[in-house]
C-alpha atoms as a PDB file:
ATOM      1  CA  UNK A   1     122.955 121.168  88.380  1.00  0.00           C
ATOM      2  CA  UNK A   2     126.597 120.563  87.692  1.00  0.00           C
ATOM      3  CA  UNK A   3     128.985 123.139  88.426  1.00  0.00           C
ATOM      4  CA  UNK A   4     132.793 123.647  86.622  1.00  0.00           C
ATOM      5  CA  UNK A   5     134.656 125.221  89.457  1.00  0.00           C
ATOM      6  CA  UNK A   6     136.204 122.577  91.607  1.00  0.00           C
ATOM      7  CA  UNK A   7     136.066 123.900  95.311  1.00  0.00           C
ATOM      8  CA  UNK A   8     138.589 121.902  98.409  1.00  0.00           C
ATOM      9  CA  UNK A   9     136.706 122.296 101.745  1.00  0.00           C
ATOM     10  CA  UNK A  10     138.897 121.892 104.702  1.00  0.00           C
ATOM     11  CA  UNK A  11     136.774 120.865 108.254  1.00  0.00           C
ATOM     12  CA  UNK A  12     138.799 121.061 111.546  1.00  0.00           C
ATOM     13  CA  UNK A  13     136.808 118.897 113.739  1.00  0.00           C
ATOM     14  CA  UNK A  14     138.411 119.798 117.587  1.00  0.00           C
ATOM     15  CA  UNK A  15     138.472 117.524 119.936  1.00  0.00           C
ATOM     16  CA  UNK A  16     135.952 118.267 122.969  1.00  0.00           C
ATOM     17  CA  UNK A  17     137.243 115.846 125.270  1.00  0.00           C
ATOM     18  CA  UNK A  18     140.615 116.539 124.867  1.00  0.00           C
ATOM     19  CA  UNK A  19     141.112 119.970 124.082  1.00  0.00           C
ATOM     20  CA  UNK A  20     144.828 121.695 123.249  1.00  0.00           C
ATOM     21  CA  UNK A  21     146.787 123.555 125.691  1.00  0.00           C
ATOM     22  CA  UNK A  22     146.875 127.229 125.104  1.00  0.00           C
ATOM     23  CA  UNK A  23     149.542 128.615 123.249  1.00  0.00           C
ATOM     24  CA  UNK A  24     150.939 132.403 122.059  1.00  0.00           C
ATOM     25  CA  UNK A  25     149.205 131.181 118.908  1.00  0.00           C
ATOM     26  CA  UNK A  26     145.687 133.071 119.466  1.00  0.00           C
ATOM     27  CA  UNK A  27     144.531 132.272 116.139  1.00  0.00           C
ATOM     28  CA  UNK A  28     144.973 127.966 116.783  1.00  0.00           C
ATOM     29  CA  UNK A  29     146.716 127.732 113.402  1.00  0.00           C
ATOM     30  CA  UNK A  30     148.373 124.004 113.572  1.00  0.00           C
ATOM     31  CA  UNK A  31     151.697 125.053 111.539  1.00  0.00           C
ATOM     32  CA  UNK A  32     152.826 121.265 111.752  1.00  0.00           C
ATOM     33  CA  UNK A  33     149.590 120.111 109.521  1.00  0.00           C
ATOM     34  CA  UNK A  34     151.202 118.376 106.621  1.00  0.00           C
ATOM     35  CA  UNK A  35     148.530 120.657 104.787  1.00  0.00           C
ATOM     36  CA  UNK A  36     150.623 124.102 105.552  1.00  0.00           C
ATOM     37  CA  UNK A  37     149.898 126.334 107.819  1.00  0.00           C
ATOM     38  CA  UNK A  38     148.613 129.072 104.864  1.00  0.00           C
ATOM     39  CA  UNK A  39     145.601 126.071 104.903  1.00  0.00           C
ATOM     40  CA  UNK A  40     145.028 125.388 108.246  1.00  0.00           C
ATOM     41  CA  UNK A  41     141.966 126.451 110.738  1.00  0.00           C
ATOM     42  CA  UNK A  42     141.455 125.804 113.866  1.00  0.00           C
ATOM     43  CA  UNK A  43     143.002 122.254 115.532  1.00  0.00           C
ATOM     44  CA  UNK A  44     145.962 121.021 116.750  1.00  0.00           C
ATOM     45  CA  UNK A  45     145.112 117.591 117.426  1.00  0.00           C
ATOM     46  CA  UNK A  46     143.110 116.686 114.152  1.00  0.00           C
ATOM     47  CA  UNK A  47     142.209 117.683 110.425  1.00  0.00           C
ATOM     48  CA  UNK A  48     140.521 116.242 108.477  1.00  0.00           C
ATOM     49  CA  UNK A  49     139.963 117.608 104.629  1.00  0.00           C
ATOM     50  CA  UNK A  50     136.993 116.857 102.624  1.00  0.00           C
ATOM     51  CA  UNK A  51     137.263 117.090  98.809  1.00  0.00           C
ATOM     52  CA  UNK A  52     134.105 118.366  96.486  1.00  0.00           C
ATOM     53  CA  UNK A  53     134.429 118.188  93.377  1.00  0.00           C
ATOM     54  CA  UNK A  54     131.890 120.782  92.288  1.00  0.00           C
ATOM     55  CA  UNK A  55     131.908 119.182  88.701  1.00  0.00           C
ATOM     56  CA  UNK A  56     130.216 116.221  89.674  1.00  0.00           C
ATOM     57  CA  UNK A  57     126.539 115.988  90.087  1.00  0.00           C
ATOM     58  CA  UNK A  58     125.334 117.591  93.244  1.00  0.00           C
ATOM     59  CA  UNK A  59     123.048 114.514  93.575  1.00  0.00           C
ATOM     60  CA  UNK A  60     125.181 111.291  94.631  1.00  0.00           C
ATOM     61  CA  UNK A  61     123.419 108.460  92.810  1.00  0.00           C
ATOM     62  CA  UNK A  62     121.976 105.940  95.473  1.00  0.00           C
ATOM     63  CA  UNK A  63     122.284 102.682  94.809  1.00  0.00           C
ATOM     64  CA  UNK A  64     119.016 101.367  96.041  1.00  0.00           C
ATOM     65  CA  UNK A  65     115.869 101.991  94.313  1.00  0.00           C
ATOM     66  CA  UNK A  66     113.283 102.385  97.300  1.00  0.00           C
ATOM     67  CA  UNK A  67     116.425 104.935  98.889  1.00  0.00           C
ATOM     68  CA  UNK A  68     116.528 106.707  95.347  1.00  0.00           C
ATOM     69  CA  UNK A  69     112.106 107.134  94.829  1.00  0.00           C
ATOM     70  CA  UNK A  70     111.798 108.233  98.554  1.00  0.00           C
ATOM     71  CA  UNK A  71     114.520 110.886  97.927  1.00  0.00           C
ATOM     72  CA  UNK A  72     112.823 111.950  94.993  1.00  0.00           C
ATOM     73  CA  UNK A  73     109.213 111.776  96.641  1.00  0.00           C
ATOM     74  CA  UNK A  74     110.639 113.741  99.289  1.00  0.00           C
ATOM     75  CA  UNK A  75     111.755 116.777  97.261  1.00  0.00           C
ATOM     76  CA  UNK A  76     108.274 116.329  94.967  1.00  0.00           C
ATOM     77  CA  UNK A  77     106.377 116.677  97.950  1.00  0.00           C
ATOM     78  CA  UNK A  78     108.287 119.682  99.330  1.00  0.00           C
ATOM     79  CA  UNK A  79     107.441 121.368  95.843  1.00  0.00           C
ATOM     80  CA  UNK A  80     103.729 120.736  95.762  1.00  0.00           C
ATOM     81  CA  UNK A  81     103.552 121.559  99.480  1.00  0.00           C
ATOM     82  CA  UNK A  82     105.533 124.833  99.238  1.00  0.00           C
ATOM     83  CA  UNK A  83     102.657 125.713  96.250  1.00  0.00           C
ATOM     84  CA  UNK A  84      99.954 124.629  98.688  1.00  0.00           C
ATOM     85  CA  UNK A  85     101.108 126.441 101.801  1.00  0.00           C
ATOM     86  CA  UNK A  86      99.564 130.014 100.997  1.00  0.00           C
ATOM     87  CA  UNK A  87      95.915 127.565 100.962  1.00  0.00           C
ATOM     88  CA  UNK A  88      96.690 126.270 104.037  1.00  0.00           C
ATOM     89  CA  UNK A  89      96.362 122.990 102.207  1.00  0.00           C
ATOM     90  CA  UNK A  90      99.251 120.323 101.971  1.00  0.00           C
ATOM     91  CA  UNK A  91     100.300 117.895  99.164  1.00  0.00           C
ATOM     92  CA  UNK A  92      98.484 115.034 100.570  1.00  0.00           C
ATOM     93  CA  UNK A  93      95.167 116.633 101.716  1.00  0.00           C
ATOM     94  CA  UNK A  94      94.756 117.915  97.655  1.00  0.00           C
ATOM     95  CA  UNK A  95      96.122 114.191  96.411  1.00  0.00           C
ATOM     96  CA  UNK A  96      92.817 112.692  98.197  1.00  0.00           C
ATOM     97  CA  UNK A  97      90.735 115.777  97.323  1.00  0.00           C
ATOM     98  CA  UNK A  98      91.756 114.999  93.032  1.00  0.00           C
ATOM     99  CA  UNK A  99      91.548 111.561  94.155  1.00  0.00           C
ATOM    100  CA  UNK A 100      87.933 111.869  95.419  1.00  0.00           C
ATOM    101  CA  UNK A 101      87.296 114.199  92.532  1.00  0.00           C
ATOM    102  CA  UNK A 102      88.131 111.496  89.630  1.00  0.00           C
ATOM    103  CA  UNK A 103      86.949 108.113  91.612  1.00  0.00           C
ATOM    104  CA  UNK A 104      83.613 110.453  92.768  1.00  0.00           C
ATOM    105  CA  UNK A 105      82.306 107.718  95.599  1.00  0.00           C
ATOM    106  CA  UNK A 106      84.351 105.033  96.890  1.00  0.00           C
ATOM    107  CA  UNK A 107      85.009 103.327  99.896  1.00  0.00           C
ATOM    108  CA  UNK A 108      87.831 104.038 102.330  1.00  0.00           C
ATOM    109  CA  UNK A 109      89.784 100.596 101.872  1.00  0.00           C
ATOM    110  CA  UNK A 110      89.498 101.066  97.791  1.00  0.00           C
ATOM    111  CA  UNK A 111      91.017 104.638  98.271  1.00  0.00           C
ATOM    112  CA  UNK A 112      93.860 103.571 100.765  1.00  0.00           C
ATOM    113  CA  UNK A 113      94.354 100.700  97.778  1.00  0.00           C
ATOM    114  CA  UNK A 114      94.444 103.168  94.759  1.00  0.00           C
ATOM    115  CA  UNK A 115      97.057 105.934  96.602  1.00  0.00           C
ATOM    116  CA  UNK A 116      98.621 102.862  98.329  1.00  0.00           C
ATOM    117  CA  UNK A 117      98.440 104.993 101.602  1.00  0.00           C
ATOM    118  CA  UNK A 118      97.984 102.545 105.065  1.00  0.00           C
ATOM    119  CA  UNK A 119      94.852 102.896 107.467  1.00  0.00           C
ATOM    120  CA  UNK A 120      96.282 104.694 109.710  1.00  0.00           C
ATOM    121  CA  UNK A 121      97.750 107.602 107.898  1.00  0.00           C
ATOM    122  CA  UNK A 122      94.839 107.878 105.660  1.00  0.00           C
ATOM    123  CA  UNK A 123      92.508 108.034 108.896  1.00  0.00           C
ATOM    124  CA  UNK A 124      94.679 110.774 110.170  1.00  0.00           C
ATOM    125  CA  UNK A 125      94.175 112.649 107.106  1.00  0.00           C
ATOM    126  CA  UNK A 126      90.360 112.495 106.609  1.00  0.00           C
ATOM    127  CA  UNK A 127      89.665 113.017 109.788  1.00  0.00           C
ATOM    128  CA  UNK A 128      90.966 116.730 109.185  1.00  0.00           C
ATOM    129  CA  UNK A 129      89.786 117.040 105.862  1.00  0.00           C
ATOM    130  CA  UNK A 130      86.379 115.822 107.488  1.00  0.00           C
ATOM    131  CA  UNK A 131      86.247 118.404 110.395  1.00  0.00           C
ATOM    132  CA  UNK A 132      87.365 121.153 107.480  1.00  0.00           C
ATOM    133  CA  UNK A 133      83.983 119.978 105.755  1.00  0.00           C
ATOM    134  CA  UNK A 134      85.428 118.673 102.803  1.00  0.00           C
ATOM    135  CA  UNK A 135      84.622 115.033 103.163  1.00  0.00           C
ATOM    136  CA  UNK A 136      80.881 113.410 103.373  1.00  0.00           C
ATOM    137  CA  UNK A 137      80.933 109.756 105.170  1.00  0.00           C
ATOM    138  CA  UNK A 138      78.456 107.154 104.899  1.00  0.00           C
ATOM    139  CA  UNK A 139      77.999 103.624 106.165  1.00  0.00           C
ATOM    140  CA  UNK A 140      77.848 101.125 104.024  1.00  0.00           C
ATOM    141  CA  UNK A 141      75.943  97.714 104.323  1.00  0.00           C
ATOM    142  CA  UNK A 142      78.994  96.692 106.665  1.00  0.00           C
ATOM    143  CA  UNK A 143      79.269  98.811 109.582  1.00  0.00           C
ATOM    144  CA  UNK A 144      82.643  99.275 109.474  1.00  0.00           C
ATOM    145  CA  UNK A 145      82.667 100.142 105.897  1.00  0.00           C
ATOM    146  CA  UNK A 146      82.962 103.917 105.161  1.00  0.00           C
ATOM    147  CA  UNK A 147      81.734 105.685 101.555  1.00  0.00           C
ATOM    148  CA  UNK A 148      83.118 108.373 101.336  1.00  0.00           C
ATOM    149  CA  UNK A 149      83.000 111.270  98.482  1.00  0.00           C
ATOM    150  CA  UNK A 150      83.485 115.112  98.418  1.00  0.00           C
ATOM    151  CA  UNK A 151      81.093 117.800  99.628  1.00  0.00           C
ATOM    152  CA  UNK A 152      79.883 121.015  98.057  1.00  0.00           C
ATOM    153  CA  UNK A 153      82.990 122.659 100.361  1.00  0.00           C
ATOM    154  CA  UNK A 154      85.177 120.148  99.411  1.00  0.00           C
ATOM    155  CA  UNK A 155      84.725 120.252  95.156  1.00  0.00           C
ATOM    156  CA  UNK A 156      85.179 124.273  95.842  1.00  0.00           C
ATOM    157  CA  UNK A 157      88.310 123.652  97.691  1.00  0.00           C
ATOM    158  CA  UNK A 158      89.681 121.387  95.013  1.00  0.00           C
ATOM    159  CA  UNK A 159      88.697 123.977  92.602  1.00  0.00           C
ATOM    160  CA  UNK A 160      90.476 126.341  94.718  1.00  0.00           C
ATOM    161  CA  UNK A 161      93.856 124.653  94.874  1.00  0.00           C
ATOM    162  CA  UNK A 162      93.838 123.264  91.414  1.00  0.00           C
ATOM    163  CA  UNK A 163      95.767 126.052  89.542  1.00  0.00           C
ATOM    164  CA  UNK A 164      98.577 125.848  92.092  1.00  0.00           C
ATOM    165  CA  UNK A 165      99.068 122.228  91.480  1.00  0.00           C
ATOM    166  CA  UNK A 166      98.809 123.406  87.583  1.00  0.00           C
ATOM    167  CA  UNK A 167     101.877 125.773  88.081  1.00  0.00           C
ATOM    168  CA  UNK A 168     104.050 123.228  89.522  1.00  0.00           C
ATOM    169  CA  UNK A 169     102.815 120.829  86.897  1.00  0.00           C
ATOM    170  CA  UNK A 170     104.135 123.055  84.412  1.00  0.00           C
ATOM    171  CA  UNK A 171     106.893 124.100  85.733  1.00  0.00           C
ATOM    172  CA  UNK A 172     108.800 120.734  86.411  1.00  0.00           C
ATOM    173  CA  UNK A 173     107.641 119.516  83.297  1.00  0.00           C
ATOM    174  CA  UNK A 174     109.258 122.326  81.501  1.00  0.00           C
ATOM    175  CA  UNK A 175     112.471 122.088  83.518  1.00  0.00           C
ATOM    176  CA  UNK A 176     112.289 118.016  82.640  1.00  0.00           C
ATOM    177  CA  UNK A 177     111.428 118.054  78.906  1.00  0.00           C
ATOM    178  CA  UNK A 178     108.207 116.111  77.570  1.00  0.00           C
ATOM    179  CA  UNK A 179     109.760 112.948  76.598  1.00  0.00           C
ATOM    180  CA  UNK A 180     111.422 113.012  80.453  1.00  0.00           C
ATOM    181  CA  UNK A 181     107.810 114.074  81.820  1.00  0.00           C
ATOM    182  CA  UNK A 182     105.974 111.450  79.949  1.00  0.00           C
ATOM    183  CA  UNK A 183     108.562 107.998  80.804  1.00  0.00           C
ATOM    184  CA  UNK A 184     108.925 109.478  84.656  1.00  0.00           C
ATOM    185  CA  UNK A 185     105.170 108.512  84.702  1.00  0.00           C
ATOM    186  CA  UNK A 186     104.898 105.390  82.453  1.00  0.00           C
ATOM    187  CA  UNK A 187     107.851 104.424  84.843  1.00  0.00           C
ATOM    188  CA  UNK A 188     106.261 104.982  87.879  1.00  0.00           C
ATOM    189  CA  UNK A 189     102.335 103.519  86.403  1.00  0.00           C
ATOM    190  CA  UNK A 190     103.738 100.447  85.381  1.00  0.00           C
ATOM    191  CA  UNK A 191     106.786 100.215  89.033  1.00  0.00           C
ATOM    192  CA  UNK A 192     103.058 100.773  91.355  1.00  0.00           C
ATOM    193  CA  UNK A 193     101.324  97.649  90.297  1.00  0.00           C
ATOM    194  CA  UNK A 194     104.588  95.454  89.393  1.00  0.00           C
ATOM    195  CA  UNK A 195     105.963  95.725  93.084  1.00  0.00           C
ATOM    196  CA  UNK A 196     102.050  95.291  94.392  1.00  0.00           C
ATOM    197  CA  UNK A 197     101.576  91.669  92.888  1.00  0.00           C
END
């Protein structure tokens, strides 16, 4: 969101170690800041003035691209969670519940391959999903091999959480456009297995 009023923030940052004598002046106005004393709050040893410029994009453009998809990530997965919460579900426990839902059976390697998740977290995760019901396990021929699909409990809960993933579906694409909506995903279908080979 860009805003038109231009707003000057002034931060007096005192110094702890060091602190001013007391004075008559009870209010620590500084009237020798070259700033004027109308301007001033409380130091008399430093101040420092920070300058927004509330037209500009409240976003500051990153300049690296992992820095710039993690931010974004970040705030996508604060939405879906936030829609989740009254569920008692999170983001990433209803990503592996679609997940399961599309691939139906699959091992546990293939999955961490297709969400590009590591062992460990996706252990972590199944492992509650599994003591919540939601998960069947098998062996497979190798014994450390797990197959694992969704239960009876765990295509219900799916079922259950799917309209609030809907609603944020809808909503962001609506706030993005459809030609937005639809290149944000080409992009990121054709980034996931370009920076994987």
């Amino acid at each position: 969101m860009t805003f038109r009023i231009a707003r000057r923030l002034r931060i007096t940052i005192s110094t702890l170690l060091n602190p001013p004598p007391p004075d008559n002046n009870v209010h620590g106005f500084d009237n020798r800041c070259k700033h004027g004393p109308e301007n001033n709050f409380l130091n008399r040893n430093r101040c420092t003035c920070i300058y927004c410029d509330m037209s500009k994009p409240a976003t500051v453009p990153l300049p690296c691209m992992c820095a710039s998809f993690r931010r974004a990530a970040r705030l996508l997965t604060q939405r879906y969670d936030a829609a989740m919460r009254p569920l008692g579900l999170r983001g990433t426990q209803f990503t592996l519940l679609q997940a399961l839902s599309l691939a139906g059976e699959v091992s546990q390697g293939m999955l961490g391959e297709i969400l590009a998740i590591d062992s460990t977290t996706l252990t972590r995760t199944l492992a509650i999903m599994g003591r919540r019901g939601w998960i069947v396990s098998r062996s497979g021929k190798d014994r450390r091999e797990r197959w694992l699909s969704l239960s009876e409990a765990g295509r219900a809960e799916f079922r259950r959480a799917r309209p609030h993933w809907e609603k944020v579906q809808r909503e962001l694409r609506a706030r993005l456009g459809n030609e937005l909506w639809n290149d944000l995903f080409n992009l990121t279908n054709q980034l996931t297995p370009a920076v994987k080979s």
